[in-house]
Protein backbone atom coordinates (compact mmCIF):
# COMPACT_ATOMS: atom_id res chain seq x y z
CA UNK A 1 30.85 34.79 -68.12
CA UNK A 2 31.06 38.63 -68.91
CA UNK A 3 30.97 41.66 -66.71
CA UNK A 4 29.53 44.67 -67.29
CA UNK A 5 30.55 47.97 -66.06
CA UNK A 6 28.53 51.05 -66.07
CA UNK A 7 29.21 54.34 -64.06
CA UNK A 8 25.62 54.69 -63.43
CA UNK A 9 22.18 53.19 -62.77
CA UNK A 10 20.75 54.78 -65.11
CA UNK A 11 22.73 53.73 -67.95
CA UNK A 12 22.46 49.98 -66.36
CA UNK A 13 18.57 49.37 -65.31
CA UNK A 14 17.26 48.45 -69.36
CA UNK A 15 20.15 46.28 -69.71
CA UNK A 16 19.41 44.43 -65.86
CA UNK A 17 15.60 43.82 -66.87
CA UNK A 18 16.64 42.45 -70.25
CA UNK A 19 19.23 39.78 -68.94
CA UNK A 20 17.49 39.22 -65.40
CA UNK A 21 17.80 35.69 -64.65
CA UNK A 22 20.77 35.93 -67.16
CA UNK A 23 23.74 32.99 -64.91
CA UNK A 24 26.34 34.71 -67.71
CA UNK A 25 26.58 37.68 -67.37
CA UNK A 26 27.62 39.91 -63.80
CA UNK A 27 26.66 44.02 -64.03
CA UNK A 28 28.15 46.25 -61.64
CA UNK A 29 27.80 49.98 -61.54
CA UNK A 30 31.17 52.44 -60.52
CA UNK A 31 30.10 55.51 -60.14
CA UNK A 32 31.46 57.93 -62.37
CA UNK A 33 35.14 58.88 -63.30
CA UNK A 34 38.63 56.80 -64.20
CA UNK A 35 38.91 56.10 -60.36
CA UNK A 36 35.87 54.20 -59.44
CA UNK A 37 35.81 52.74 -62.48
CA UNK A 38 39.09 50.81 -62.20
CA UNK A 39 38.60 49.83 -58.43
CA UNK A 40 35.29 48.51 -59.51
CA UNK A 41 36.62 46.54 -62.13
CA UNK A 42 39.10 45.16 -60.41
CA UNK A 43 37.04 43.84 -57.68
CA UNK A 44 34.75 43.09 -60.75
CA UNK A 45 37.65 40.35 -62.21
CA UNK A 46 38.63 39.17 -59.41
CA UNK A 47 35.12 38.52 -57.44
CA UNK A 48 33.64 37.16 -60.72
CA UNK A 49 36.52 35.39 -63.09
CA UNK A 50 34.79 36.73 -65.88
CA UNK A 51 35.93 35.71 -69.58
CA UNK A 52 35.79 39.54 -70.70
CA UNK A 53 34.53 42.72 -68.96
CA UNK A 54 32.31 45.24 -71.36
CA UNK A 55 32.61 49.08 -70.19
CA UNK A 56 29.16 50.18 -71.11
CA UNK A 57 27.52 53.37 -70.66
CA UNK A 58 26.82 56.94 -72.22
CA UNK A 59 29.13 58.93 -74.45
CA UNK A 60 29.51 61.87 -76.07
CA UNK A 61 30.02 62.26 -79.52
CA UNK A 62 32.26 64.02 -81.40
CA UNK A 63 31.36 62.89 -84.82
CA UNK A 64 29.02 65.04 -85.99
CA UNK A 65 27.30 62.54 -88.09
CA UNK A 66 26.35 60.71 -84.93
CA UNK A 67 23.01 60.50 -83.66
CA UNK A 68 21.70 60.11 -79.51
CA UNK A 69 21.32 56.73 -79.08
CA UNK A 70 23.69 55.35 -81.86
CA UNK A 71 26.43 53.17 -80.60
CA UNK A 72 29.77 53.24 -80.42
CA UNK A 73 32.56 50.92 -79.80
CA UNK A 74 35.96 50.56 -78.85
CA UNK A 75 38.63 51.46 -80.12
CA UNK A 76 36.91 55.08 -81.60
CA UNK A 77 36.63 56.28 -77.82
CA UNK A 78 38.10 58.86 -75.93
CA UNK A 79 38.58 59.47 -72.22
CA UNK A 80 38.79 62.09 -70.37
CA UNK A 81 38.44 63.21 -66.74
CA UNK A 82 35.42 66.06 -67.08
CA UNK A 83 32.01 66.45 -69.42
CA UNK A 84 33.36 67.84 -72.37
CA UNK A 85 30.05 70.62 -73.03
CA UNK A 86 30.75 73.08 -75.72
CA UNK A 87 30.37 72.06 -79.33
CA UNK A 88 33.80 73.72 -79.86
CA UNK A 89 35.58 72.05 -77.73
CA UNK A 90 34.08 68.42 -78.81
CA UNK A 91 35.43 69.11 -82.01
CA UNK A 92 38.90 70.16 -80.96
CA UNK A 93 38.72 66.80 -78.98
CA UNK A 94 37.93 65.20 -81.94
CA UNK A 95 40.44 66.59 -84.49
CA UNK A 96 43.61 65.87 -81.49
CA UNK A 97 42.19 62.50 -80.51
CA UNK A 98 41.16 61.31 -83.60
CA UNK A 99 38.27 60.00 -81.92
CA UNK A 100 34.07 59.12 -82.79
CA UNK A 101 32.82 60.20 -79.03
CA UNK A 102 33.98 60.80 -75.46
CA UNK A 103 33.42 59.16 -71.87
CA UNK A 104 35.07 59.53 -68.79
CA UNK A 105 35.72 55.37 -67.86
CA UNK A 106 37.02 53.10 -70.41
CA UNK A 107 40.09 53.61 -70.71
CA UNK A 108 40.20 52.88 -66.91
CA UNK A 109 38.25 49.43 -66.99
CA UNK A 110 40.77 48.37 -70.15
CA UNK A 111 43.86 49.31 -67.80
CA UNK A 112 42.21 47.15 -64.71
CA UNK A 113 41.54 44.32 -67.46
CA UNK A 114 45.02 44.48 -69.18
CA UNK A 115 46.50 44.12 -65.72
CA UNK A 116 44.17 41.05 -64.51
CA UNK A 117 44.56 39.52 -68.67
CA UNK A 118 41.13 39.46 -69.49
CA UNK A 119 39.39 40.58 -72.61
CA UNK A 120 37.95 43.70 -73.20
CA UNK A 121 35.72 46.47 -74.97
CA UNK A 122 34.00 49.38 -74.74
CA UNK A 123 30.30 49.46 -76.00
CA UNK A 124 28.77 52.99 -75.78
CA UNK A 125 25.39 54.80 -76.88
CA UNK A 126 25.38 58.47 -77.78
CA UNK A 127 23.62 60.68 -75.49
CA UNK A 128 24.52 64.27 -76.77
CA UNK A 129 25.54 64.59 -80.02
CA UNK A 130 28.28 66.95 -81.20
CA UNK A 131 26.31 70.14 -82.01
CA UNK A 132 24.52 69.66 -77.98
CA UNK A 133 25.20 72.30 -75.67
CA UNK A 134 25.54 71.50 -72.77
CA UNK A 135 25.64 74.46 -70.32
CA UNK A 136 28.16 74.91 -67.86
CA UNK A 137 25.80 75.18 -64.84
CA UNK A 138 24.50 71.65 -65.75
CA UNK A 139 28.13 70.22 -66.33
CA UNK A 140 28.33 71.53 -62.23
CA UNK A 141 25.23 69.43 -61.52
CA UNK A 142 26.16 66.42 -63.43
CA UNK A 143 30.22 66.57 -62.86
CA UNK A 144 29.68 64.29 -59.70
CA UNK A 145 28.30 61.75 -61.29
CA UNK A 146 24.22 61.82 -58.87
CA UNK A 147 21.97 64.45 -59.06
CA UNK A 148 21.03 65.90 -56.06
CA UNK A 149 17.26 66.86 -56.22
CA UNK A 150 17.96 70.30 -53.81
CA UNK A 151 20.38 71.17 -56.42
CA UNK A 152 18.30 70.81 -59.10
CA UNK A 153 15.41 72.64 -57.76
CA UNK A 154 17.61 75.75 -56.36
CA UNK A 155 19.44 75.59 -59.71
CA UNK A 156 16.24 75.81 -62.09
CA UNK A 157 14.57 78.45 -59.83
CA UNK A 158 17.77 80.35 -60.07
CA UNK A 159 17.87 79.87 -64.02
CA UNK A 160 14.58 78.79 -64.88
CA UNK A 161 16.01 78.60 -68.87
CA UNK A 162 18.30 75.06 -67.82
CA UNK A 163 14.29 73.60 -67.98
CA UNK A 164 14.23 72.52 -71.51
CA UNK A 165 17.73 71.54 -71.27
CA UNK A 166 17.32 69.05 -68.48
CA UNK A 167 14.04 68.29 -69.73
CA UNK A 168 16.18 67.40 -73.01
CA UNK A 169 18.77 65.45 -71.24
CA UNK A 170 16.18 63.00 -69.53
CA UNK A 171 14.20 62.25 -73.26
CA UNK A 172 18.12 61.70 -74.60
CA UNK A 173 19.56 59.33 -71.84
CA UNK A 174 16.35 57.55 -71.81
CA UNK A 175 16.82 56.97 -75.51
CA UNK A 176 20.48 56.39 -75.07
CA UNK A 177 19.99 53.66 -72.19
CA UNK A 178 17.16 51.85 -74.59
CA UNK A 179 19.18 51.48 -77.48
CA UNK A 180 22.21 50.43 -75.29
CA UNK A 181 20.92 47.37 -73.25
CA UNK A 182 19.08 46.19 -76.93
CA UNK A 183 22.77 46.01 -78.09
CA UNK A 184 24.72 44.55 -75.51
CA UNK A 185 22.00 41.75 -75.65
CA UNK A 186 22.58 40.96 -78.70
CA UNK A 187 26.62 41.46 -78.71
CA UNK A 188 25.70 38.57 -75.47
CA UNK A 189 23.83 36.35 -78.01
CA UNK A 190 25.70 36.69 -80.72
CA UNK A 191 29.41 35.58 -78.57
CA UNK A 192 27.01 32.61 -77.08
CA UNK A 193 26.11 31.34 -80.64
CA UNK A 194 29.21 31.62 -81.76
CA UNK A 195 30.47 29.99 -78.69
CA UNK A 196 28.12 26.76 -79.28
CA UNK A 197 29.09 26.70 -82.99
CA UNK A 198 32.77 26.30 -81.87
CA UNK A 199 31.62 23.72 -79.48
CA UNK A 200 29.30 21.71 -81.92
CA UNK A 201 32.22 21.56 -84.65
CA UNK A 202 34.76 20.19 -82.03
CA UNK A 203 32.27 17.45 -80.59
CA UNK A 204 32.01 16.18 -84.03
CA UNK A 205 36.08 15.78 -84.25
């Protein structure tokens, strides 16, 4: 069995059509931040028994090779406790942490999972890539982890400019979530083949 952990909905519904029906694997979603993360993971372990919990999700990158939507794993993550916006602080981030990209939960779920001794890693998909701006009056409106519709209308008639940048951050996130439930899958089918290669080789002993 393996649990997944997102921090939002968003980042899980691909990934919960593609393994629906799925009796191995358990998703749960947190919420955002190191908090809710590890509380969720906990109960996660201990509801489920799983074999190894994946924190999944979006990231930021900091490698500014990186592309939205290409993946990242564990150990080349980062986490912090706030959106990390402006390019030049990405790549101070970068350059101290010695880190590929940046989320705000992983390192929680790994402390839950070191603590219960169960196996884990981070699987991530870029969703702004180093050079992205992200401005700090959507940082405000993302920071607590739902958007609130009122919000976003008063915030876009107030700055009608953030437009293209939320219009930017939906295409991205979409693209992001896509590209992140087609890998977990197959990180899921590639353990569970060679899972039943292990178990073929020691029937035959």
């Amino acid at each position: 069995m393996t649990g997944v952990l997102f921090a939002l909905e968003r980042e899980a519904a691909p990934f919960r059509r593609l393994v629906r029906g799925r009796q191995d694997v358990a998703v749960r979603v947190s919420g955002v931040g190191r908090a809710a993360a590890q509380v969720t993971a906990l109960r996660l372990v201990d509801e489920v028994r799983p074999d190894r919990v994946i924190a999944a999700g979006f990231c930021g990158a900091l490698d500014p090779g990186l592309k939205v939507g290409d993946i990242v794993v564990s150990p080349r993550i980062v986490t912090v406790d706030r959106i990390v916006g402006p390019p030049g602080e990405k790549a101070a981030l970068r350059a101290s942490a010695g880190a590929d990209a940046v989320d705000m939960e992983s390192a929680a779920v790994e402390e839950a999972c070191r603590e219960r001794g169960v196996s884990f890693f981070a699987v991530r998909a870029v969703s702004d890539t180093a050079d992205a701006e992200l401005s700090p009056e959507l940082v405000r409106l993302l920071s607590g982890g739902t958007v609130s519709v009122p919000r976003v209308l008063l915030a876009l008639v107030r700055r009608p400019a953030l437009l293209p940048e939320f219009l930017r951050l939906g295409r991205d996130t979409a693209t992001a979530a896509g590209t992140l439930a087609r890998a977990l899958v197959a990180k899921l089918d590639q353990e569970a083949g060679a899972s039943d290669t292990i178990t073929s080789s020691r029937s035959r002993t």
